[in-house]
Protein backbone atom coordinates (compact mmCIF):
# COMPACT_ATOMS: atom_id res chain seq x y z
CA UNK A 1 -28.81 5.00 24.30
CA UNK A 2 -25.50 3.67 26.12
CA UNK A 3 -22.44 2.61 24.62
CA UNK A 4 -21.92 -0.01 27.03
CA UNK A 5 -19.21 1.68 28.87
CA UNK A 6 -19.19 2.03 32.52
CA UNK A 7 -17.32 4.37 35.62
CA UNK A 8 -16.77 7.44 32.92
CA UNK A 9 -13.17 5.33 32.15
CA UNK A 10 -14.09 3.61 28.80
CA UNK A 11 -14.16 0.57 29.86
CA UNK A 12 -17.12 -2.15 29.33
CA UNK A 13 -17.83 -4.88 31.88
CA UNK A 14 -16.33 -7.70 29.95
CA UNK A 15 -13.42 -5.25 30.19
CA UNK A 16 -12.76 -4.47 33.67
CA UNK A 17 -13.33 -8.11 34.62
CA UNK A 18 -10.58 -8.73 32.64
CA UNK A 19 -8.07 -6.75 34.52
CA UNK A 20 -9.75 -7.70 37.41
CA UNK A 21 -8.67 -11.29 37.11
CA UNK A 22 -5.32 -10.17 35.54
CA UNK A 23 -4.86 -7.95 39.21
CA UNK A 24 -6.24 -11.16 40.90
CA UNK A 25 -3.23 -13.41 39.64
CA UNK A 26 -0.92 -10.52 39.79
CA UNK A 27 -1.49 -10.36 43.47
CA UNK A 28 -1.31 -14.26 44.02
CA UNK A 29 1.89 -14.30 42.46
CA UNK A 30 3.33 -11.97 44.79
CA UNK A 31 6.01 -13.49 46.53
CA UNK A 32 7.98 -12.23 49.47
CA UNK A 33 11.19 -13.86 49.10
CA UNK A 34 11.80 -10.92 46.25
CA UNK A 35 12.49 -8.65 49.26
CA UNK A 36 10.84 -5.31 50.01
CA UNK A 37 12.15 -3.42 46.51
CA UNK A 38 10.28 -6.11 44.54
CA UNK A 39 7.02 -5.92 45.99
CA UNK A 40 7.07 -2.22 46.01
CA UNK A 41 7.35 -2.09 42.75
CA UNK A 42 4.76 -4.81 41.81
CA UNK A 43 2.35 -3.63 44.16
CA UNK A 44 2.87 0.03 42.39
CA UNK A 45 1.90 -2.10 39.22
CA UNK A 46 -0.88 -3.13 40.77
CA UNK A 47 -2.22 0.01 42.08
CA UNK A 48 -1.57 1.84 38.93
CA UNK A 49 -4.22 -0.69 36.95
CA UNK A 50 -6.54 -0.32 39.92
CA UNK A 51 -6.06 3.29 39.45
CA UNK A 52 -6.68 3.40 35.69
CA UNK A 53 -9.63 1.16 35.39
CA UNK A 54 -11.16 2.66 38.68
CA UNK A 55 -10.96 -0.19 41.01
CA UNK A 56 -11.49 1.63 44.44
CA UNK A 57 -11.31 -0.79 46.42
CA UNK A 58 -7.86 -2.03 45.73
CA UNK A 59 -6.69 1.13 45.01
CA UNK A 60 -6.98 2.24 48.48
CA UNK A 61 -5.41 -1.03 50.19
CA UNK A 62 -2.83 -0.69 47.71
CA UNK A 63 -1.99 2.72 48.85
CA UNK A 64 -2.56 1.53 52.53
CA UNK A 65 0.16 -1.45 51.73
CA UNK A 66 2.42 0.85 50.10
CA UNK A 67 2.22 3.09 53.81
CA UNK A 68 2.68 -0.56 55.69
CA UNK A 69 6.13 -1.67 53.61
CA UNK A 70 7.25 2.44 53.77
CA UNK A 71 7.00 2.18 58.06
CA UNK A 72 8.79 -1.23 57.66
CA UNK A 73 5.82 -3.73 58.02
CA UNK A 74 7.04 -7.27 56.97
CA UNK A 75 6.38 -11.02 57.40
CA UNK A 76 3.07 -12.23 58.30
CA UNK A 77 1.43 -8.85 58.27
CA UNK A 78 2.26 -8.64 54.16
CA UNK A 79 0.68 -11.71 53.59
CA UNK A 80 -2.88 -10.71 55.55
CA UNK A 81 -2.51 -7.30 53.65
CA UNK A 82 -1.86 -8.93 50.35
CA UNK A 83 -5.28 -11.21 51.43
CA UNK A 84 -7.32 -7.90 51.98
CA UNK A 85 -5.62 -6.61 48.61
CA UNK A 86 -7.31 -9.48 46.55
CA UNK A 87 -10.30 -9.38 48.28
CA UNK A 88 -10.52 -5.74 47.19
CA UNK A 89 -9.62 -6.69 43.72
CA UNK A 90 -12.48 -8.94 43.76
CA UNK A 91 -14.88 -7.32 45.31
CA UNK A 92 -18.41 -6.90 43.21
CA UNK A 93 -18.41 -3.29 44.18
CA UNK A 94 -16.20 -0.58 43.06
CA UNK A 95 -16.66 2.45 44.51
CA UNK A 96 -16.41 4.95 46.55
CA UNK A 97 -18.69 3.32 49.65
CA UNK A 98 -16.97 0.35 48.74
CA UNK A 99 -13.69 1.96 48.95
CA UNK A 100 -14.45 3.90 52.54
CA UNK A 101 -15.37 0.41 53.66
CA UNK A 102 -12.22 -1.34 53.16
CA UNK A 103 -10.38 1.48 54.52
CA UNK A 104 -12.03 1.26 57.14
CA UNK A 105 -11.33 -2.66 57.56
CA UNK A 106 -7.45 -1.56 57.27
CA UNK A 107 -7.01 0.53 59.70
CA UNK A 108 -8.93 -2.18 61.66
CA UNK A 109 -7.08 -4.88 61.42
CA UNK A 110 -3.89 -3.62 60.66
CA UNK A 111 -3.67 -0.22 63.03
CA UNK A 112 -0.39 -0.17 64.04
């Protein structure tokens, strides 16, 4: 019999769509005007819960948007990057195919 948990991280479906919509509005609320320091450290938010509740997919364009803002990405570019990051977040698959797969659309459209 299951216990209704899923990923081997505790957490039940009802749960992770939870934080899933909580990442979703965290990454809509982003704004740029912060500056650079402020985003990093909401985006590290952000990839932290991904992190902890096994969200692949945003985990690894978080990390990828953490490389962009380190090699001085800005403008524009954020914004498409913080568009891929909630389409990760929302994505009805997460993992590790899933993952590979956005990666993959990264370096794509934002190889640089």
């Amino acid at each position: 019999m299951g216990t209704g948990r899923q990923n081997g991280i505790g957490a039940t479906p009802g749960e992770v769509g939870a934080v899933k919509a909580d990442l979703a509005r965290r990454v809509a609320a982003i704004e740029w005007r912060g500056g650079p320091a402020k985003l990093a450290n909401e985006l590290d938010q952000i990839r932290r819960m991904a992190r902890a509740h096994g969200l692949l997919p945003a985990l690894v364009v978080a990390q990828q948007l953490e490389r962009a803002l380190a090699r001085g990405d800005h403008g524009p570019i954020v914004h498409a990057w913080l568009a891929m990051l909630g389409e990760a977040v929302l994505c009805e698959r997460q993992d590790a195919a899933a993952s590979d797969t956005f990666a993959a659309a990264c370096q794509v459209r934002f190889a640089g």
